[in-house]
PDB file of N, CA and C in Angstrom:
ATOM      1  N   UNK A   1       0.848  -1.167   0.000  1.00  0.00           N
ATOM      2  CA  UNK A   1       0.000   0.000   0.000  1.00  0.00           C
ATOM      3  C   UNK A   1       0.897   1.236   0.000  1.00  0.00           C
ATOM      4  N   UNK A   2       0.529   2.525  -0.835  1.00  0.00           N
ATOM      5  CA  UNK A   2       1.361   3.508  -1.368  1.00  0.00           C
ATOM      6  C   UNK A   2       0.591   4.699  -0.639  1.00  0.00           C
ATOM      7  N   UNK A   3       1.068   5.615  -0.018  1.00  0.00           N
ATOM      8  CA  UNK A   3       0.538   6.555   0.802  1.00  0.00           C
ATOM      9  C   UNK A   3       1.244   7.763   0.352  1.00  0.00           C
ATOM     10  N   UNK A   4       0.682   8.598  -0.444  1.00  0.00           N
ATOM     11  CA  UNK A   4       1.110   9.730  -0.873  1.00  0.00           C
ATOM     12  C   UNK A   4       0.900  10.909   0.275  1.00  0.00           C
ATOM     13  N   UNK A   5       2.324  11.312   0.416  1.00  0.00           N
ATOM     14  CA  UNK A   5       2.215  12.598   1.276  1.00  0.00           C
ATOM     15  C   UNK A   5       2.542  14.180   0.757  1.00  0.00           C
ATOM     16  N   UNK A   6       1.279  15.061   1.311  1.00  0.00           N
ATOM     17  CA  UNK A   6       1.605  16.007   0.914  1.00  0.00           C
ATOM     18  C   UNK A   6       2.745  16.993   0.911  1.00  0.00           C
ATOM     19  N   UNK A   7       3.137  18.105   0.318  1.00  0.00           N
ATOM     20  CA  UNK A   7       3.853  18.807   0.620  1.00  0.00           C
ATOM     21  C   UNK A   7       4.130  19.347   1.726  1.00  0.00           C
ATOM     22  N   UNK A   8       3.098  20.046   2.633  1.00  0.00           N
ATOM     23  CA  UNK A   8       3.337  20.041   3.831  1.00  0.00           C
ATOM     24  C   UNK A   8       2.937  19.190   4.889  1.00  0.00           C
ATOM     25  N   UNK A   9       3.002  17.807   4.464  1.00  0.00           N
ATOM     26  CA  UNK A   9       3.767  16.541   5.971  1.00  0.00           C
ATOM     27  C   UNK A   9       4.477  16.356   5.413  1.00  0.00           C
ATOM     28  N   UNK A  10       5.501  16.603   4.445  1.00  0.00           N
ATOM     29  CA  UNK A  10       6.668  16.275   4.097  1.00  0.00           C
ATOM     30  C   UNK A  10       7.530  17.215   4.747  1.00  0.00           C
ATOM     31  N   UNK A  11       7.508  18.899   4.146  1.00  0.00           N
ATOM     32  CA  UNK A  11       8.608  19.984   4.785  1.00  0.00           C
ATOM     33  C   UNK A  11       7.586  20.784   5.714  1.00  0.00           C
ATOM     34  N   UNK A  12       7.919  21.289   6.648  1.00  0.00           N
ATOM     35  CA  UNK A  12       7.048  22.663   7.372  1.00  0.00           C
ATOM     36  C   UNK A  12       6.702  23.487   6.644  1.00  0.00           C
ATOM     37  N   UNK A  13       5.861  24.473   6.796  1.00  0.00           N
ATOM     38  CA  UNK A  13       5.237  25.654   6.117  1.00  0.00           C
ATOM     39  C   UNK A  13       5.174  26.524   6.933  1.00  0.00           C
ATOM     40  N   UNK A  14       5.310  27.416   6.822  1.00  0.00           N
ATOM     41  CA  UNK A  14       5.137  29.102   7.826  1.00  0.00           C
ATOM     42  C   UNK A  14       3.624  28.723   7.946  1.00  0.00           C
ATOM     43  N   UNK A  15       3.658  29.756   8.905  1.00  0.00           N
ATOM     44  CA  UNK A  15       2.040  29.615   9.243  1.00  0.00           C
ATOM     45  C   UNK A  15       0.901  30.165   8.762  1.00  0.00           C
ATOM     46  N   UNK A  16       1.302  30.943   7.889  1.00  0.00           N
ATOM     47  CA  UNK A  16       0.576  31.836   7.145  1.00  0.00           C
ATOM     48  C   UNK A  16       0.517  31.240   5.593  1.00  0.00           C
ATOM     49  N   UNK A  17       1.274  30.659   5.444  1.00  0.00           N
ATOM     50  CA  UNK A  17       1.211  29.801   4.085  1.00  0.00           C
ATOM     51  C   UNK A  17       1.651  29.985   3.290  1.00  0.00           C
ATOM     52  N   UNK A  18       3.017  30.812   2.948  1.00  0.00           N
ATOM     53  CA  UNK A  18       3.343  31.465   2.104  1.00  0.00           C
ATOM     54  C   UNK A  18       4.283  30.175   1.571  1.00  0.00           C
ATOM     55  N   UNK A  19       5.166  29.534   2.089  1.00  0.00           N
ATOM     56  CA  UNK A  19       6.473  29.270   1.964  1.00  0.00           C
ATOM     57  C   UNK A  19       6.453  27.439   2.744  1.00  0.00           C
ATOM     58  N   UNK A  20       7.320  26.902   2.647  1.00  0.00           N
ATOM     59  CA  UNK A  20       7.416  25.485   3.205  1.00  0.00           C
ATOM     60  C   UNK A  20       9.317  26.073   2.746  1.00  0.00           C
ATOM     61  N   UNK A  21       9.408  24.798   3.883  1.00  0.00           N
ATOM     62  CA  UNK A  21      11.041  25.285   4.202  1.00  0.00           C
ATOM     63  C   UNK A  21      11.824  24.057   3.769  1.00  0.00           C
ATOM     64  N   UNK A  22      13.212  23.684   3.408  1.00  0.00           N
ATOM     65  CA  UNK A  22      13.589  22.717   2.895  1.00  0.00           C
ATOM     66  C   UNK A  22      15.417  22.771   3.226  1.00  0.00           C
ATOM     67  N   UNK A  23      15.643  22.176   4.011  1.00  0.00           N
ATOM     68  CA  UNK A  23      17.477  22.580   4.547  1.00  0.00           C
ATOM     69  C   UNK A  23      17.490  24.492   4.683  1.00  0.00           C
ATOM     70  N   UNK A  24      16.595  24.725   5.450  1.00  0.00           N
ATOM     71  CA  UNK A  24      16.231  26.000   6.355  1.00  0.00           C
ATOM     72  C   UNK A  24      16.213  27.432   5.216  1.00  0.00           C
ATOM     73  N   UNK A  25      15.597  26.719   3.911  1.00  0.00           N
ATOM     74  CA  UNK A  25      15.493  27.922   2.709  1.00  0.00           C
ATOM     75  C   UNK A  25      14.370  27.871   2.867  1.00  0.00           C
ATOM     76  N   UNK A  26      13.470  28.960   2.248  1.00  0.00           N
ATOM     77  CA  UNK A  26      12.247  29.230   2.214  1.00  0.00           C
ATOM     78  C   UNK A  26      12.077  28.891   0.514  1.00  0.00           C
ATOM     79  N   UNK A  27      10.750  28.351   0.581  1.00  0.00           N
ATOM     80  CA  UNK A  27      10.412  28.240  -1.186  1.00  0.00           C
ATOM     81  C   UNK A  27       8.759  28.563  -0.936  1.00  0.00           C
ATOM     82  N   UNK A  28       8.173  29.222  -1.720  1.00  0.00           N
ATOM     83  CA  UNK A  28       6.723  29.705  -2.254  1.00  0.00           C
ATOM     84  C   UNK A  28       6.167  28.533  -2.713  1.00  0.00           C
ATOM     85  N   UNK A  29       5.322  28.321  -1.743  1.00  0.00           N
ATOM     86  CA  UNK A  29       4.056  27.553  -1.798  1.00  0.00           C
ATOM     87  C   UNK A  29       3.513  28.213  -3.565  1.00  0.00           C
ATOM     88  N   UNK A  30       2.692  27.372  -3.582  1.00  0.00           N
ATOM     89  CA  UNK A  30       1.605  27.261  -4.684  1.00  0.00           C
ATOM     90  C   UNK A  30       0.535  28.329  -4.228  1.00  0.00           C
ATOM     91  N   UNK A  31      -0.039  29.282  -5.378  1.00  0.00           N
ATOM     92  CA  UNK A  31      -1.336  30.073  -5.019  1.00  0.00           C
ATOM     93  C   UNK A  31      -2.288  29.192  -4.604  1.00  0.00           C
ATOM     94  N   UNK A  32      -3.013  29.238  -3.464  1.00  0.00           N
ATOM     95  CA  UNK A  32      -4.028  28.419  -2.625  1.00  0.00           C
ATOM     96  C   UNK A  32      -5.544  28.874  -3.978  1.00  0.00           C
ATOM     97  N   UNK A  33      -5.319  30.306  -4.381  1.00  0.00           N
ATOM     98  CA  UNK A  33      -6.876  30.074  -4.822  1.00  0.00           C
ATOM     99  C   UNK A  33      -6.873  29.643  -6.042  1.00  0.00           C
ATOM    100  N   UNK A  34      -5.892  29.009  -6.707  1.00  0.00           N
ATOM    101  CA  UNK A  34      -6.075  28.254  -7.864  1.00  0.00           C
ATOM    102  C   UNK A  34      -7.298  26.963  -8.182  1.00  0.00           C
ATOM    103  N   UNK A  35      -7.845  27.022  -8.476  1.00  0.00           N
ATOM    104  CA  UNK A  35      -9.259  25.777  -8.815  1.00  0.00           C
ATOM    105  C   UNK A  35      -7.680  24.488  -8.705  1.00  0.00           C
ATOM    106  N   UNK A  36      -8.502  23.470  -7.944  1.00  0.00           N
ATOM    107  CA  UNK A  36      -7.744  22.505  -8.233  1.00  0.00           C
ATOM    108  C   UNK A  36      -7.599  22.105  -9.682  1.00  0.00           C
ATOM    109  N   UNK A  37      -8.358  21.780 -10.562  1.00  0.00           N
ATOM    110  CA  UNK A  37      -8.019  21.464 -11.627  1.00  0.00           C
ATOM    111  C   UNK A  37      -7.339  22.184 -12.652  1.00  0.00           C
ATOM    112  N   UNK A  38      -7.219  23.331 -12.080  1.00  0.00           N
ATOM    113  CA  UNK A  38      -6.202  23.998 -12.875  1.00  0.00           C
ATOM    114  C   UNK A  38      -5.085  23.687 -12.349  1.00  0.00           C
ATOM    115  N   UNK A  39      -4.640  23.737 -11.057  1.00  0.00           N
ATOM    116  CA  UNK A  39      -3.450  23.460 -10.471  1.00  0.00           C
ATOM    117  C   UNK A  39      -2.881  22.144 -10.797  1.00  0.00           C
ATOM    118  N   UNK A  40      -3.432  21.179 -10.892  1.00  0.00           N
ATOM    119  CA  UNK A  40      -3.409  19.921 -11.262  1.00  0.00           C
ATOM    120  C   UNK A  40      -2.831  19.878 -12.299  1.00  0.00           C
ATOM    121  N   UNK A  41      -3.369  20.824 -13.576  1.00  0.00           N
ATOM    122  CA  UNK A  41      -2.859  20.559 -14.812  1.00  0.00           C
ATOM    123  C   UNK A  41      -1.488  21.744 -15.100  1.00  0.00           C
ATOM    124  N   UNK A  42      -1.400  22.487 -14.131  1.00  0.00           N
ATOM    125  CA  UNK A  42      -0.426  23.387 -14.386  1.00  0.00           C
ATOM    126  C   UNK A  42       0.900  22.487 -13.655  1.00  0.00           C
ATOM    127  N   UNK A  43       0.663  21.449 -12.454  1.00  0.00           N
ATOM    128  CA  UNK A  43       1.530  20.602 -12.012  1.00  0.00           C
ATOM    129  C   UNK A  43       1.957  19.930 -13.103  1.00  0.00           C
ATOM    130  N   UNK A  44       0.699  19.256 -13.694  1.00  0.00           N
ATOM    131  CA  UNK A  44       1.613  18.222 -15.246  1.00  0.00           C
ATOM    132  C   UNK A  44       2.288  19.012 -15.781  1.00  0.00           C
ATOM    133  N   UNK A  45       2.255  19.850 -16.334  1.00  0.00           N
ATOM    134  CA  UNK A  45       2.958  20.945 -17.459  1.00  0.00           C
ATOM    135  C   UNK A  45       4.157  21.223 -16.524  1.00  0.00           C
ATOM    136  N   UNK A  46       4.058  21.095 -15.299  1.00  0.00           N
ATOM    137  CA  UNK A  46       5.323  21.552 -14.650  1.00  0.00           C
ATOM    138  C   UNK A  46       6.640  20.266 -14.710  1.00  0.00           C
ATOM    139  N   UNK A  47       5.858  19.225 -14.268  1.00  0.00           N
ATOM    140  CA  UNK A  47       6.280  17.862 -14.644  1.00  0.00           C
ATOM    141  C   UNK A  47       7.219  17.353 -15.437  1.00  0.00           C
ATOM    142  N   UNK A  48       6.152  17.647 -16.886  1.00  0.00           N
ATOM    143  CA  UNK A  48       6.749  17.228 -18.166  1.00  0.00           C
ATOM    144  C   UNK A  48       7.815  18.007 -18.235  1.00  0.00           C
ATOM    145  N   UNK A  49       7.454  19.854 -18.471  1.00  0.00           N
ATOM    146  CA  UNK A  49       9.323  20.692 -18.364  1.00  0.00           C
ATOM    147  C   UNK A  49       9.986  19.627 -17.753  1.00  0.00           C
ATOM    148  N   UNK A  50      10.338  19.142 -16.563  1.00  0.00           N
ATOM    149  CA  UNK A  50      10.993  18.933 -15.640  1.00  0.00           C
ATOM    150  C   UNK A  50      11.736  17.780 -16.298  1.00  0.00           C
ATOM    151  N   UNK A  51      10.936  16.857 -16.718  1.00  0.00           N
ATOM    152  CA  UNK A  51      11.150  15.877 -17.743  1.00  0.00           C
ATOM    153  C   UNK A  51      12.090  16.008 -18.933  1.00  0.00           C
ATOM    154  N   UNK A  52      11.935  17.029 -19.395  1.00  0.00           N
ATOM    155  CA  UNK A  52      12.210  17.542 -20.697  1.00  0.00           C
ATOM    156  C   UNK A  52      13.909  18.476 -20.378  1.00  0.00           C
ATOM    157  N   UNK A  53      13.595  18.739 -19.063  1.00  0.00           N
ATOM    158  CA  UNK A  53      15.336  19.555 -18.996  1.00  0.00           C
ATOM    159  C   UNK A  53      16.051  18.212 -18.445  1.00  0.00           C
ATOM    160  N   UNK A  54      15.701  17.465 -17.959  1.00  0.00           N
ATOM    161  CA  UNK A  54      16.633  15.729 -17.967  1.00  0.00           C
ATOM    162  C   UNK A  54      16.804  14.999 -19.193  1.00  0.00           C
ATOM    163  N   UNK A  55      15.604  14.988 -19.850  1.00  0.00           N
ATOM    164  CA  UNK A  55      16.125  14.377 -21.045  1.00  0.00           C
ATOM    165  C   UNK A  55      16.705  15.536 -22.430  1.00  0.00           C
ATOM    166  N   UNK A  56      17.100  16.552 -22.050  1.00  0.00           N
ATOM    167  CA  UNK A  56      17.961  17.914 -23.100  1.00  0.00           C
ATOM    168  C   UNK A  56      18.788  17.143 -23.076  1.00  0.00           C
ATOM    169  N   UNK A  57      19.731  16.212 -22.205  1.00  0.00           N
ATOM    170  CA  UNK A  57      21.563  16.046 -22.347  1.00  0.00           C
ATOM    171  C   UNK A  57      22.306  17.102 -22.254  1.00  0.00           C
ATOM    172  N   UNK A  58      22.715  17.166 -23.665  1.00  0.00           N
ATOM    173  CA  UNK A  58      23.971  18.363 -23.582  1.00  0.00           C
ATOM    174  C   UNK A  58      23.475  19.394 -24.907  1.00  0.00           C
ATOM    175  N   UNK A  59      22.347  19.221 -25.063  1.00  0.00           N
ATOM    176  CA  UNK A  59      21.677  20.397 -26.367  1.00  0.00           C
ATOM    177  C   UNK A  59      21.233  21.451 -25.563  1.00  0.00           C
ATOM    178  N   UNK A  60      21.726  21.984 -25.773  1.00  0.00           N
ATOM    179  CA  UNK A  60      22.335  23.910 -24.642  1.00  0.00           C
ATOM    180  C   UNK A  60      20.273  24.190 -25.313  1.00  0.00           C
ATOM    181  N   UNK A  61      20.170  24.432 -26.659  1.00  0.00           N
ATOM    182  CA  UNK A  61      19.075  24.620 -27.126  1.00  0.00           C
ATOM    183  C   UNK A  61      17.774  24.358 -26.228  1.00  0.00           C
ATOM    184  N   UNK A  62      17.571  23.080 -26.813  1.00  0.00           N
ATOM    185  CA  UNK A  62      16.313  22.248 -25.923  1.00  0.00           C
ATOM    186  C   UNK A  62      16.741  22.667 -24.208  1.00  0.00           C
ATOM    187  N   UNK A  63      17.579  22.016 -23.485  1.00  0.00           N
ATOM    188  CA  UNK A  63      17.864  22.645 -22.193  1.00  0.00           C
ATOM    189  C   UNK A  63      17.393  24.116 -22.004  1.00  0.00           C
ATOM    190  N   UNK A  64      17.474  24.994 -22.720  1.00  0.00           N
ATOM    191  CA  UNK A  64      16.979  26.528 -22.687  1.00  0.00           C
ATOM    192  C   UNK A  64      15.722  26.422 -22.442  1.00  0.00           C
ATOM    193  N   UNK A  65      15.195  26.349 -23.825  1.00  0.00           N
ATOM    194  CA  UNK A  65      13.764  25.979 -23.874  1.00  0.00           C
ATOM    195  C   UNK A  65      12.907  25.325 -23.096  1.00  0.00           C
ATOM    196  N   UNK A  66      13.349  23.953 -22.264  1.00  0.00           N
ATOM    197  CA  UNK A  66      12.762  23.286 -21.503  1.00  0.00           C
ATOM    198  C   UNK A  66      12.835  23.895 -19.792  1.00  0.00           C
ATOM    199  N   UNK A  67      13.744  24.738 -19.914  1.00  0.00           N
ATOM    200  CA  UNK A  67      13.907  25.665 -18.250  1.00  0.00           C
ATOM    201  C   UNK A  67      13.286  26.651 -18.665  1.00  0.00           C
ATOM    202  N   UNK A  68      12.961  27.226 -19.644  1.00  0.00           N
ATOM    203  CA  UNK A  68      11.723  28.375 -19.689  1.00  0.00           C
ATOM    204  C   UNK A  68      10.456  27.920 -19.603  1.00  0.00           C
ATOM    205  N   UNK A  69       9.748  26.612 -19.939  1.00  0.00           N
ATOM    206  CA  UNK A  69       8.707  25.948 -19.669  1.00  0.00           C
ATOM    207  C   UNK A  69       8.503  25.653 -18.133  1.00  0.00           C
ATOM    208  N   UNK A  70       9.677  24.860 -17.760  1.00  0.00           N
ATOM    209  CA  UNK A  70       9.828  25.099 -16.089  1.00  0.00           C
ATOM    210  C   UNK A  70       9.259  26.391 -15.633  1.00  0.00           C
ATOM    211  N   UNK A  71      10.274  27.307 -15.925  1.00  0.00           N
ATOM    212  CA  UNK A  71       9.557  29.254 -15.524  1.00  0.00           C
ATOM    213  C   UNK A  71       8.200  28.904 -15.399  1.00  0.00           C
ATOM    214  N   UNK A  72       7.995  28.981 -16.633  1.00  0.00           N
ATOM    215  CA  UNK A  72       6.482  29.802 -16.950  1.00  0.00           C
ATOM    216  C   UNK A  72       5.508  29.144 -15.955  1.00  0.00           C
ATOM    217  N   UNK A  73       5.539  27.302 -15.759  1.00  0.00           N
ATOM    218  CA  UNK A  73       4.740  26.749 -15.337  1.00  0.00           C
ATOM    219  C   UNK A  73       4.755  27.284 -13.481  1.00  0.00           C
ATOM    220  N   UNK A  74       6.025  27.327 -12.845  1.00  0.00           N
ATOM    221  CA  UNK A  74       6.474  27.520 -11.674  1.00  0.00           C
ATOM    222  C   UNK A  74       5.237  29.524 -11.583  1.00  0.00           C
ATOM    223  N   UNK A  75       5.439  30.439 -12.589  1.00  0.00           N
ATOM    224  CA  UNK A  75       5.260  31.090 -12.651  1.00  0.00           C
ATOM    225  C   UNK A  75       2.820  31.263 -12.219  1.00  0.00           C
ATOM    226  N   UNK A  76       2.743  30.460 -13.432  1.00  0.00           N
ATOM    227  CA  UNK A  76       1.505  30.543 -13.683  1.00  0.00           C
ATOM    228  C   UNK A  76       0.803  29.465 -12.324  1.00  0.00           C
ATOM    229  N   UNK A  77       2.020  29.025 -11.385  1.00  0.00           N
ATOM    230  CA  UNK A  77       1.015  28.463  -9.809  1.00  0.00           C
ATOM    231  C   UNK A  77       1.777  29.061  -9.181  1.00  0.00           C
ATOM    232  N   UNK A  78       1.978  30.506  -9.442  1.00  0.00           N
ATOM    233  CA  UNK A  78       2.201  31.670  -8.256  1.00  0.00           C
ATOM    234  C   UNK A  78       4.132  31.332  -7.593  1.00  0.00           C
ATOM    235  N   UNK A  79       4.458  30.346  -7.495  1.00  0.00           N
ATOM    236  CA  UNK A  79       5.846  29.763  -6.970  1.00  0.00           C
ATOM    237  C   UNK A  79       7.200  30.684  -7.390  1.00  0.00           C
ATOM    238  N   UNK A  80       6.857  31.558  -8.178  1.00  0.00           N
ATOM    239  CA  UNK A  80       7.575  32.508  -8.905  1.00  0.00           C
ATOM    240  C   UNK A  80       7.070  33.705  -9.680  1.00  0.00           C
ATOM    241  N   UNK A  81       7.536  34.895  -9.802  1.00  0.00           N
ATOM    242  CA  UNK A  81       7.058  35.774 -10.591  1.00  0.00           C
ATOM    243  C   UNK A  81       6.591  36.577  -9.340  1.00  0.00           C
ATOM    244  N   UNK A  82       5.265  37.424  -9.834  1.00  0.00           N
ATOM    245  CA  UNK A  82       4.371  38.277  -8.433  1.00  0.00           C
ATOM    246  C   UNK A  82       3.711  37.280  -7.667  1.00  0.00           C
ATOM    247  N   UNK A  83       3.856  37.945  -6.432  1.00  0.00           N
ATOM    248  CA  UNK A  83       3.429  37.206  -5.456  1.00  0.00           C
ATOM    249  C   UNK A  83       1.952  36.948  -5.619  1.00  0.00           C
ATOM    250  N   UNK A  84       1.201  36.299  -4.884  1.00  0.00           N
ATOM    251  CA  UNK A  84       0.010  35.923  -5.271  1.00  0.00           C
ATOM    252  C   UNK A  84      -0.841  36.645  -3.829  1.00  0.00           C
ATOM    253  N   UNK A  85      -0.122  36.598  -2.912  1.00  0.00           N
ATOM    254  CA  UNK A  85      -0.802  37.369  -1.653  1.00  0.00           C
ATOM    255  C   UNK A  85      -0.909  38.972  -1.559  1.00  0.00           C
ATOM    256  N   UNK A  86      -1.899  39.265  -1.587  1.00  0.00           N
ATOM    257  CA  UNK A  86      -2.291  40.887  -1.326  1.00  0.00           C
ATOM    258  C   UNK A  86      -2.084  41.725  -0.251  1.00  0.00           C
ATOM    259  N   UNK A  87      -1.749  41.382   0.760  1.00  0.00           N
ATOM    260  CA  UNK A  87      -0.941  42.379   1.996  1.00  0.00           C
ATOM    261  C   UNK A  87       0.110  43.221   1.729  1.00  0.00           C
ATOM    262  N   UNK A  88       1.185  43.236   0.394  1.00  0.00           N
ATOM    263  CA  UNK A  88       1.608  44.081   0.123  1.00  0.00           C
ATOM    264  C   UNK A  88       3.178  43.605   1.129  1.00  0.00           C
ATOM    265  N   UNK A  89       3.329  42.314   2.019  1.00  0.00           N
ATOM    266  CA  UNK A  89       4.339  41.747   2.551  1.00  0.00           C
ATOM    267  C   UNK A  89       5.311  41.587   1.318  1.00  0.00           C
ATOM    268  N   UNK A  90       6.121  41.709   1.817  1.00  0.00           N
ATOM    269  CA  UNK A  90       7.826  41.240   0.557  1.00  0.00           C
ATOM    270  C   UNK A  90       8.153  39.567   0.747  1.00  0.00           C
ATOM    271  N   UNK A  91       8.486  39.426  -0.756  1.00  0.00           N
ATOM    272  CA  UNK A  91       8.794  38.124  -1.072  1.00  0.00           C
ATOM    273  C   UNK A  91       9.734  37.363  -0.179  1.00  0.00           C
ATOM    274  N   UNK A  92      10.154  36.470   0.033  1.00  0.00           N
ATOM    275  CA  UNK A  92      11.102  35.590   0.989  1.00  0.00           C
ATOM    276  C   UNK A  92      11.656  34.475   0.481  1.00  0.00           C
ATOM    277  N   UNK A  93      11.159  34.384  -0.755  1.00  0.00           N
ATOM    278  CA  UNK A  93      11.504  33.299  -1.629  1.00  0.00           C
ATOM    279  C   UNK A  93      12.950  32.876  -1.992  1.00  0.00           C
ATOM    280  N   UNK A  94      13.629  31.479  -1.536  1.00  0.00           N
ATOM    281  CA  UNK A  94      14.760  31.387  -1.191  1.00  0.00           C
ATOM    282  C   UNK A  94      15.580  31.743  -0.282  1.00  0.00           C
ATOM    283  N   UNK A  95      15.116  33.116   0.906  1.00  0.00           N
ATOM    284  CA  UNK A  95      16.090  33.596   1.398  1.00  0.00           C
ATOM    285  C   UNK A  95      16.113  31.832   2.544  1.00  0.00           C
ATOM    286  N   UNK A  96      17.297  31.999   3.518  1.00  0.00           N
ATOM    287  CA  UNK A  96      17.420  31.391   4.320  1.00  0.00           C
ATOM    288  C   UNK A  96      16.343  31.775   5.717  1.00  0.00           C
ATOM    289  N   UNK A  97      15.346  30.809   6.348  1.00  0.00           N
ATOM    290  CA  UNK A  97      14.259  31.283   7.151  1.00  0.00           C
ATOM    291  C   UNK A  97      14.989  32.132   8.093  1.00  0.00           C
ATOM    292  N   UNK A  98      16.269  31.381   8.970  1.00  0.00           N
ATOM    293  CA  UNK A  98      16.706  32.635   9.598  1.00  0.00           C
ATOM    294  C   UNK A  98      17.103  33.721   9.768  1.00  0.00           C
ATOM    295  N   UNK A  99      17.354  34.335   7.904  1.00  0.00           N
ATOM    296  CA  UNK A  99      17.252  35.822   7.521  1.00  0.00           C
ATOM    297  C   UNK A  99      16.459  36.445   7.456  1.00  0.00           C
ATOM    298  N   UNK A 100      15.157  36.366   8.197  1.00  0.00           N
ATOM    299  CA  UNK A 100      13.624  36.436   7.594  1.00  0.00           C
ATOM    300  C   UNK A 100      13.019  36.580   8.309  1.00  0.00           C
ATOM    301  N   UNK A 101      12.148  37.725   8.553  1.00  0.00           N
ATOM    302  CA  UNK A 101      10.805  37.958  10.007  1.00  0.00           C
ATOM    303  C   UNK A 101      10.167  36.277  10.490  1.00  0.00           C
ATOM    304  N   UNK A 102      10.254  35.244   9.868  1.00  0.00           N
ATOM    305  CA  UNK A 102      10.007  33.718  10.043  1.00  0.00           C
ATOM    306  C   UNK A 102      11.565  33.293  10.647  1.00  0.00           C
ATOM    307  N   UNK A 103      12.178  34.235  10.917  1.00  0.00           N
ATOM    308  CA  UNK A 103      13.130  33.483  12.310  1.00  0.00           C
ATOM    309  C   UNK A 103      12.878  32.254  13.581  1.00  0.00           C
ATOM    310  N   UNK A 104      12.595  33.497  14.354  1.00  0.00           N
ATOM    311  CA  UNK A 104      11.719  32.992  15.521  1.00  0.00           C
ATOM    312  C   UNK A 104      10.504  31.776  15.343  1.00  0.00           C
ATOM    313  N   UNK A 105       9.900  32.010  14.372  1.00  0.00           N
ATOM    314  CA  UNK A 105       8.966  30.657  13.841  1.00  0.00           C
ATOM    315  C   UNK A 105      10.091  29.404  13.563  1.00  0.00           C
ATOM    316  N   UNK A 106      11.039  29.831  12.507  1.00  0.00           N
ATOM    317  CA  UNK A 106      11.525  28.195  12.389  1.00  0.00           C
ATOM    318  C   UNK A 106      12.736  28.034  13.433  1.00  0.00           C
ATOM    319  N   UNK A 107      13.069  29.067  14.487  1.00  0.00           N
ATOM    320  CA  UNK A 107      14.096  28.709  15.648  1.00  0.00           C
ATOM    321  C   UNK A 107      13.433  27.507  16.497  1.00  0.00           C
ATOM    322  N   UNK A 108      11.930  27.787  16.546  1.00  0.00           N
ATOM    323  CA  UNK A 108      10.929  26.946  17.430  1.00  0.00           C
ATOM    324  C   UNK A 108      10.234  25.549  16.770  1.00  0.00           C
ATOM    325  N   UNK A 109      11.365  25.386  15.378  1.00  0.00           N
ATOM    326  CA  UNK A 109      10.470  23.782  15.527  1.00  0.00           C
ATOM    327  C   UNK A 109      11.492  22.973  16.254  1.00  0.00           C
ATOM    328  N   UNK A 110      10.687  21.776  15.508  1.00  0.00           N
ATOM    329  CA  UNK A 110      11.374  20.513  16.272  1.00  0.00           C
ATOM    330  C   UNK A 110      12.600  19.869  15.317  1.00  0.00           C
ATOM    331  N   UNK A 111      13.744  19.669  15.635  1.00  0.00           N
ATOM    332  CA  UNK A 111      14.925  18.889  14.831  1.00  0.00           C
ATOM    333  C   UNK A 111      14.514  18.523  13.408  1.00  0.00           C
TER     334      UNK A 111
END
């Protein structure tokens, strides 16, 4: 039996939802108000890129092309580009959590 776990029971997430943390970097969650089925299909499309810059090899070309598909898809479920939250808060994307008003939040988890 195969038990798929989500993204966040896999890494922590700030509490506000912006971000899930991964060797103490911050990365941008997915826009929450995306219709699932769009998100779903913007995941495949994210997928396949992903697919497609492993199987480039050493064609500089296709490799280009297939990390701009990456972009766009990373882009169009909010994970990159403008932020998707309206408070007018600044991005955090990548920084390290303990450079980051989410200090004190990830000083206090657990190992």
């Amino acid at each position: 039996m195969t038990t798929e776990r989500t993204l966040t029971e896999t890494y922590p997430h700030t509490p506000d939802g912006r971000y899930f943390v991964v060797r103490g970097r911050l990365w941008r969650m997915s826009n929450p108000a995306l219709a699932e089925d769009v998100r779903a299909s913007l995941v495949a499309e994210l997928m396949s890129a992903r697919r497609a810059v492993r199987d480039a090899g050493n064609d500089p070309y296709a490799k280009e092309d297939a990390r701009a598909q990456v972009d766009m898809a990373k882009i169009a479920l909010g994970e990159r580009g403008p932020v998707w939250w309206t408070d007018g808060a600044p991005d955090y994307n990548r920084y390290f959590a303990k450079n980051t008003p989410y200090a004190d939040w990830y000083a206090g988890l657990d190992g």
